[in-house]
N, C-alpha and C. Protein backbone atom coordinates (compact mmCIF):
# COMPACT_ATOMS: atom_id res chain seq x y z
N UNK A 1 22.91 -15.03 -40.68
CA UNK A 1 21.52 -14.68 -40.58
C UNK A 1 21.40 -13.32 -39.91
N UNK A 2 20.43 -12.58 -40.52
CA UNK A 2 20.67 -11.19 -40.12
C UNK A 2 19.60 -11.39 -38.82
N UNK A 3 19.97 -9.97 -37.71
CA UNK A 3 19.23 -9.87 -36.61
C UNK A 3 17.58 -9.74 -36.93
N UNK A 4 16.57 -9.57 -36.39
CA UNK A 4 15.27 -9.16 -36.53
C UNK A 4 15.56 -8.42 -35.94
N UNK A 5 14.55 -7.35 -36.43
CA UNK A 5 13.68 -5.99 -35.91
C UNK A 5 12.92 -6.18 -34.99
N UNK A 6 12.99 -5.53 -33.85
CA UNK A 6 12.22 -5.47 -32.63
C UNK A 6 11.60 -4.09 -32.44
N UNK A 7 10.91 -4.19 -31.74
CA UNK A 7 10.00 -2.92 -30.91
C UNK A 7 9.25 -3.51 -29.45
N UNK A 8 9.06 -2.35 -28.83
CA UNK A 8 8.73 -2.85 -27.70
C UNK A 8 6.97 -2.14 -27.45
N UNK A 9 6.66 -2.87 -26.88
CA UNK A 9 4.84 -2.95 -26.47
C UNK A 9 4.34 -3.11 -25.20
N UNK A 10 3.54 -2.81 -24.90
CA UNK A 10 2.67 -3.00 -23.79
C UNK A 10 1.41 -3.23 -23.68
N UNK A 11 1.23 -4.54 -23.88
CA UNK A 11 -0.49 -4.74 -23.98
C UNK A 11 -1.64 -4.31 -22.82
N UNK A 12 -3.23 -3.75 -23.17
CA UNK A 12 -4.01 -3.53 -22.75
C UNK A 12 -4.56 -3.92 -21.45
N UNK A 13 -4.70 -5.07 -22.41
CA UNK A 13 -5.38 -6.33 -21.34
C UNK A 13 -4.14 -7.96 -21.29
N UNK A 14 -4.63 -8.66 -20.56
CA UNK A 14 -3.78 -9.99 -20.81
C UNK A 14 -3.92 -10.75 -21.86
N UNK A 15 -3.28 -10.81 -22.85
CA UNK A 15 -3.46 -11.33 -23.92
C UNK A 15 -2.86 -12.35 -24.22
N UNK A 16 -2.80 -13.65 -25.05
CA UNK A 16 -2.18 -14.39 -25.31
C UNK A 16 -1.24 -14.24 -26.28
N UNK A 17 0.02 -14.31 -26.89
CA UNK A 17 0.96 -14.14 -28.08
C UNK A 17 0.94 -15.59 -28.51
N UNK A 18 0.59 -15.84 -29.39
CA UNK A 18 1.40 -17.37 -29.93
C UNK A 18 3.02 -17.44 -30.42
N UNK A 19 3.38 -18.67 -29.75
CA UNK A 19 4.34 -18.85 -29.31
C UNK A 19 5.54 -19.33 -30.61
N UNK A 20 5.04 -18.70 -31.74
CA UNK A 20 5.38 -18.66 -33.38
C UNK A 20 6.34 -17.71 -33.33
N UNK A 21 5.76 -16.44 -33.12
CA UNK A 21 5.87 -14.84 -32.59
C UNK A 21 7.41 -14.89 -32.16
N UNK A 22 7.31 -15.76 -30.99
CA UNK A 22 9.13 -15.82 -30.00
C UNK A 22 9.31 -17.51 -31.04
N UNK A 23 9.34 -18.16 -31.35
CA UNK A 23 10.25 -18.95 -31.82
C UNK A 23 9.65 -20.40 -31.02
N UNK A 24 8.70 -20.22 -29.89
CA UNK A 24 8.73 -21.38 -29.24
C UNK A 24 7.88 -22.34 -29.87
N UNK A 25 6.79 -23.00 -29.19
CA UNK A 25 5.92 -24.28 -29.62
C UNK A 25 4.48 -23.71 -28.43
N UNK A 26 4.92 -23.03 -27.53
CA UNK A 26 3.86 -22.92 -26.25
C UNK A 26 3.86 -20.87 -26.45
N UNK A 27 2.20 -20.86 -26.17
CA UNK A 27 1.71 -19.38 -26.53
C UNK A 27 2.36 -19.02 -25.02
N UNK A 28 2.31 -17.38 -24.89
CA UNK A 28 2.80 -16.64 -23.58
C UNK A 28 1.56 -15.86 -23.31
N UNK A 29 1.29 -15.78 -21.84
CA UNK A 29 -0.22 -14.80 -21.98
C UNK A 29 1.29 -13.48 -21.45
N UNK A 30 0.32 -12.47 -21.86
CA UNK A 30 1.35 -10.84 -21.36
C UNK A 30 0.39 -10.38 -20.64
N UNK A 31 1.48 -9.69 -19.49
CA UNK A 31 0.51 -9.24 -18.76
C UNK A 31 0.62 -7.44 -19.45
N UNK A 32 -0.84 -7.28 -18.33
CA UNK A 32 -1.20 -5.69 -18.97
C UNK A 32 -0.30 -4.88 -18.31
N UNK A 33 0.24 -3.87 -19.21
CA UNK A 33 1.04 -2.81 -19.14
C UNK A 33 2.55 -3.45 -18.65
N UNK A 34 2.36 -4.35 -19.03
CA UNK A 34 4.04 -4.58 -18.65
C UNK A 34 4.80 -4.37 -20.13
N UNK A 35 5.83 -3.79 -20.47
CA UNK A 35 6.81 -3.98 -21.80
C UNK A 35 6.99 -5.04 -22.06
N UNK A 36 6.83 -5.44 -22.85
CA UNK A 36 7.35 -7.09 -24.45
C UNK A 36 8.02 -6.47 -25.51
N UNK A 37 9.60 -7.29 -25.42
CA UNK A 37 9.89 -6.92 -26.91
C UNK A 37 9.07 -7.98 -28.12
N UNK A 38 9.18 -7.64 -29.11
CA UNK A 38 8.34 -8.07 -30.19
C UNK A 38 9.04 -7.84 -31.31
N UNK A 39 8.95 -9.16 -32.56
CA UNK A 39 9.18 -9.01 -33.78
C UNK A 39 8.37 -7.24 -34.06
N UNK A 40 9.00 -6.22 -34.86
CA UNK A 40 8.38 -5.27 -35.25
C UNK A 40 7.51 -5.64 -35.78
N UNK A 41 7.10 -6.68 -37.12
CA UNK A 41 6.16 -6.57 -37.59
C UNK A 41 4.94 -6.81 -36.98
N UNK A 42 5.48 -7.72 -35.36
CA UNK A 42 4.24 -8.10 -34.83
C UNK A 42 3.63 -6.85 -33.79
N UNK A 43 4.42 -6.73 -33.42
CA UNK A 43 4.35 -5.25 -32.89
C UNK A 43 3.43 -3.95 -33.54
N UNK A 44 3.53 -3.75 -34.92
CA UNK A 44 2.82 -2.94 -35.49
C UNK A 44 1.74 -3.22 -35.65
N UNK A 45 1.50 -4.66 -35.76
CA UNK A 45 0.26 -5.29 -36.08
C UNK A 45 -0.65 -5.76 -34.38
N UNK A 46 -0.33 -5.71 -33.31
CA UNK A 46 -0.59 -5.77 -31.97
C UNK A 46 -1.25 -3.53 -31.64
N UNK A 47 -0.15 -2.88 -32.18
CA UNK A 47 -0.64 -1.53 -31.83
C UNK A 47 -1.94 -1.26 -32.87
N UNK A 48 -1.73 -1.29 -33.83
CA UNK A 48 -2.86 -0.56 -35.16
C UNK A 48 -4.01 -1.42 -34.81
N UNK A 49 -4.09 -2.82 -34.68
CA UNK A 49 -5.45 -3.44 -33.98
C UNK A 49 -5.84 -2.69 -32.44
N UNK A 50 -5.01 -2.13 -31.76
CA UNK A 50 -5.70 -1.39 -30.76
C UNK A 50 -5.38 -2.64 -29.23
N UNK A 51 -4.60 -3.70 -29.63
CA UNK A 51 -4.64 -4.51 -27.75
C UNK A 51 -3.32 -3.79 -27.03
N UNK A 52 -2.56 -3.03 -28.06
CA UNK A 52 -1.32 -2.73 -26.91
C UNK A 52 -1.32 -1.16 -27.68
N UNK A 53 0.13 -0.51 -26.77
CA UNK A 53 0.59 0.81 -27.22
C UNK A 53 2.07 0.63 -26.81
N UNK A 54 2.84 1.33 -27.99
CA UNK A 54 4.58 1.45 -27.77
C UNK A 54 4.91 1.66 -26.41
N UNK A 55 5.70 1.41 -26.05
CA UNK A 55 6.12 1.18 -24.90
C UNK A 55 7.71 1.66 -24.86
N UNK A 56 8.45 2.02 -23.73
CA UNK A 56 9.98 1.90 -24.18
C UNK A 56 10.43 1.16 -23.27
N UNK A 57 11.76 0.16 -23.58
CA UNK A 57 12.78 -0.08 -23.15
C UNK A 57 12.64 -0.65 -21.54
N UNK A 58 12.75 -1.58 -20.64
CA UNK A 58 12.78 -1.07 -19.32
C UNK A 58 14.14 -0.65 -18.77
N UNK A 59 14.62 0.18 -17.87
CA UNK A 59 15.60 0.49 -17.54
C UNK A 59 16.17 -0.52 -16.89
N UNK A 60 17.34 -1.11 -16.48
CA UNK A 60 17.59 -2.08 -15.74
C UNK A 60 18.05 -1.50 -14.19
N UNK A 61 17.75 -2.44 -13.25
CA UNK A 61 17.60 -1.83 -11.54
C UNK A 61 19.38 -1.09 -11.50
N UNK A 62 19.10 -0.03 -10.58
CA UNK A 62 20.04 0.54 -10.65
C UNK A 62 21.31 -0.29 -9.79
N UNK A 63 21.47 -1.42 -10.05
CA UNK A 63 22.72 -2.30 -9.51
C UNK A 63 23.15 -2.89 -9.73
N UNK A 64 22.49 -3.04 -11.25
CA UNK A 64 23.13 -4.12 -11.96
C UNK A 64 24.45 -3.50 -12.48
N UNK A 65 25.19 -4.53 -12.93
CA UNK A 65 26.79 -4.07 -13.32
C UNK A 65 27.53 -3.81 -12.41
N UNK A 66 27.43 -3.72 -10.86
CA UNK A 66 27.68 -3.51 -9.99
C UNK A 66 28.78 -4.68 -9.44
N UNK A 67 29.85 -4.66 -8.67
CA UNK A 67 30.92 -5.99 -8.73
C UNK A 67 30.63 -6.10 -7.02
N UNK A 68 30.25 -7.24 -6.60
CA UNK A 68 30.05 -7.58 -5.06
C UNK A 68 31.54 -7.48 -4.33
N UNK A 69 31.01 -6.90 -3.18
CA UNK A 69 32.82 -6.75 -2.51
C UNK A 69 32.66 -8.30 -1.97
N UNK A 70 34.17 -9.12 -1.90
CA UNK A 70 34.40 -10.41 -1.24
C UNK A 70 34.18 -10.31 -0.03
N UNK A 71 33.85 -10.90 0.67
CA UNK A 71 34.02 -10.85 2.14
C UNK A 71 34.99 -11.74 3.04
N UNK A 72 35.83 -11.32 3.69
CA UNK A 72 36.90 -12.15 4.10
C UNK A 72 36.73 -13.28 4.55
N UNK A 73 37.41 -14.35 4.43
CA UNK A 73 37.48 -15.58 4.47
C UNK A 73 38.09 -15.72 6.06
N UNK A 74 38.49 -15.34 6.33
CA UNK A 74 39.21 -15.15 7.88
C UNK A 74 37.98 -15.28 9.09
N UNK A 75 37.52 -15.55 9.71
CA UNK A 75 36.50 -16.31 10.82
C UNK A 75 36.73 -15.04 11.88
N UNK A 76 35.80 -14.88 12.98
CA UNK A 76 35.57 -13.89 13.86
C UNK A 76 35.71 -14.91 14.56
N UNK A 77 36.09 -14.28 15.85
CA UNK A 77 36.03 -14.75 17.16
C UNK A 77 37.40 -15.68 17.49
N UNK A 78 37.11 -17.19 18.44
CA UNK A 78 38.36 -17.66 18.56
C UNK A 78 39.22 -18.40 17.52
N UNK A 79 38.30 -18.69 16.61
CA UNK A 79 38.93 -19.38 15.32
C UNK A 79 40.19 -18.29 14.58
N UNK A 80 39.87 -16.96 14.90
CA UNK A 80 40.34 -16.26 13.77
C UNK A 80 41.61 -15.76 13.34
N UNK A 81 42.60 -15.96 14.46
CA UNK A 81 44.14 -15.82 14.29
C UNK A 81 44.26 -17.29 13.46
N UNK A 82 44.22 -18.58 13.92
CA UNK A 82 44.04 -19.42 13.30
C UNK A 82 44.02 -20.02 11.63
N UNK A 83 42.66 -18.95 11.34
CA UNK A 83 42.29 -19.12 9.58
C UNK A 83 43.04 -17.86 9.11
N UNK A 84 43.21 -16.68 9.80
CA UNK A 84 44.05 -15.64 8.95
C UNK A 84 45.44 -16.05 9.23
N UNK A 85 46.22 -16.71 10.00
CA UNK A 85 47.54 -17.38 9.93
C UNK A 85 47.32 -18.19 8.80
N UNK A 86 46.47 -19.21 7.84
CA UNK A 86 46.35 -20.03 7.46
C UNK A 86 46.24 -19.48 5.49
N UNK A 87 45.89 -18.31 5.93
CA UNK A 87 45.76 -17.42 4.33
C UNK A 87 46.96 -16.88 4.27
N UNK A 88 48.09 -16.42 5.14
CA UNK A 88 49.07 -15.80 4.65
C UNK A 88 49.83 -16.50 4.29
């Protein structure tokens, strides 16, 4: 099955999408000016009626992809010769 065509939007006001649109059974209200991706066709048909305008992409926060450092397992204080004797 081939992918769908998307575009992205930003509606006016809060609007409701029926929930056909994404695949579900339950409508989504959108909020205003936030980006929605969208079937293109629904998309074209959301801008040319006038409730939204193209929109692009959101960037994702600059940290994502980012790898967390571990933090040692070894205990502070009097425990800690103890649990780092216990890792080597």
């Amino acid at each position: 099955m081939a992918k769908q065509k998307t575009a992205w939007v930003a509606f006016k006001a809060a609007n409701l999408v029926p929930g056909a649109v994404f695949g579900e059974t339950k409508d989504r209200r959108m909020q205003p000016g936030e980006p929605v991706e969208l079937p293109a066709t629904y998309a074209a048909h959301v801008v040319s009626e006038g409730f939204a305008v193209p929109a692009e992409k959101p960037q994702a926060p600059s940290g994502a992809g980012k790898k967390r450092r571990r933090r040692s397992r070894c205990r502070t204080g009097a425990g800690r010769r103890a649990a780092c004797a216990r890792r080597a």
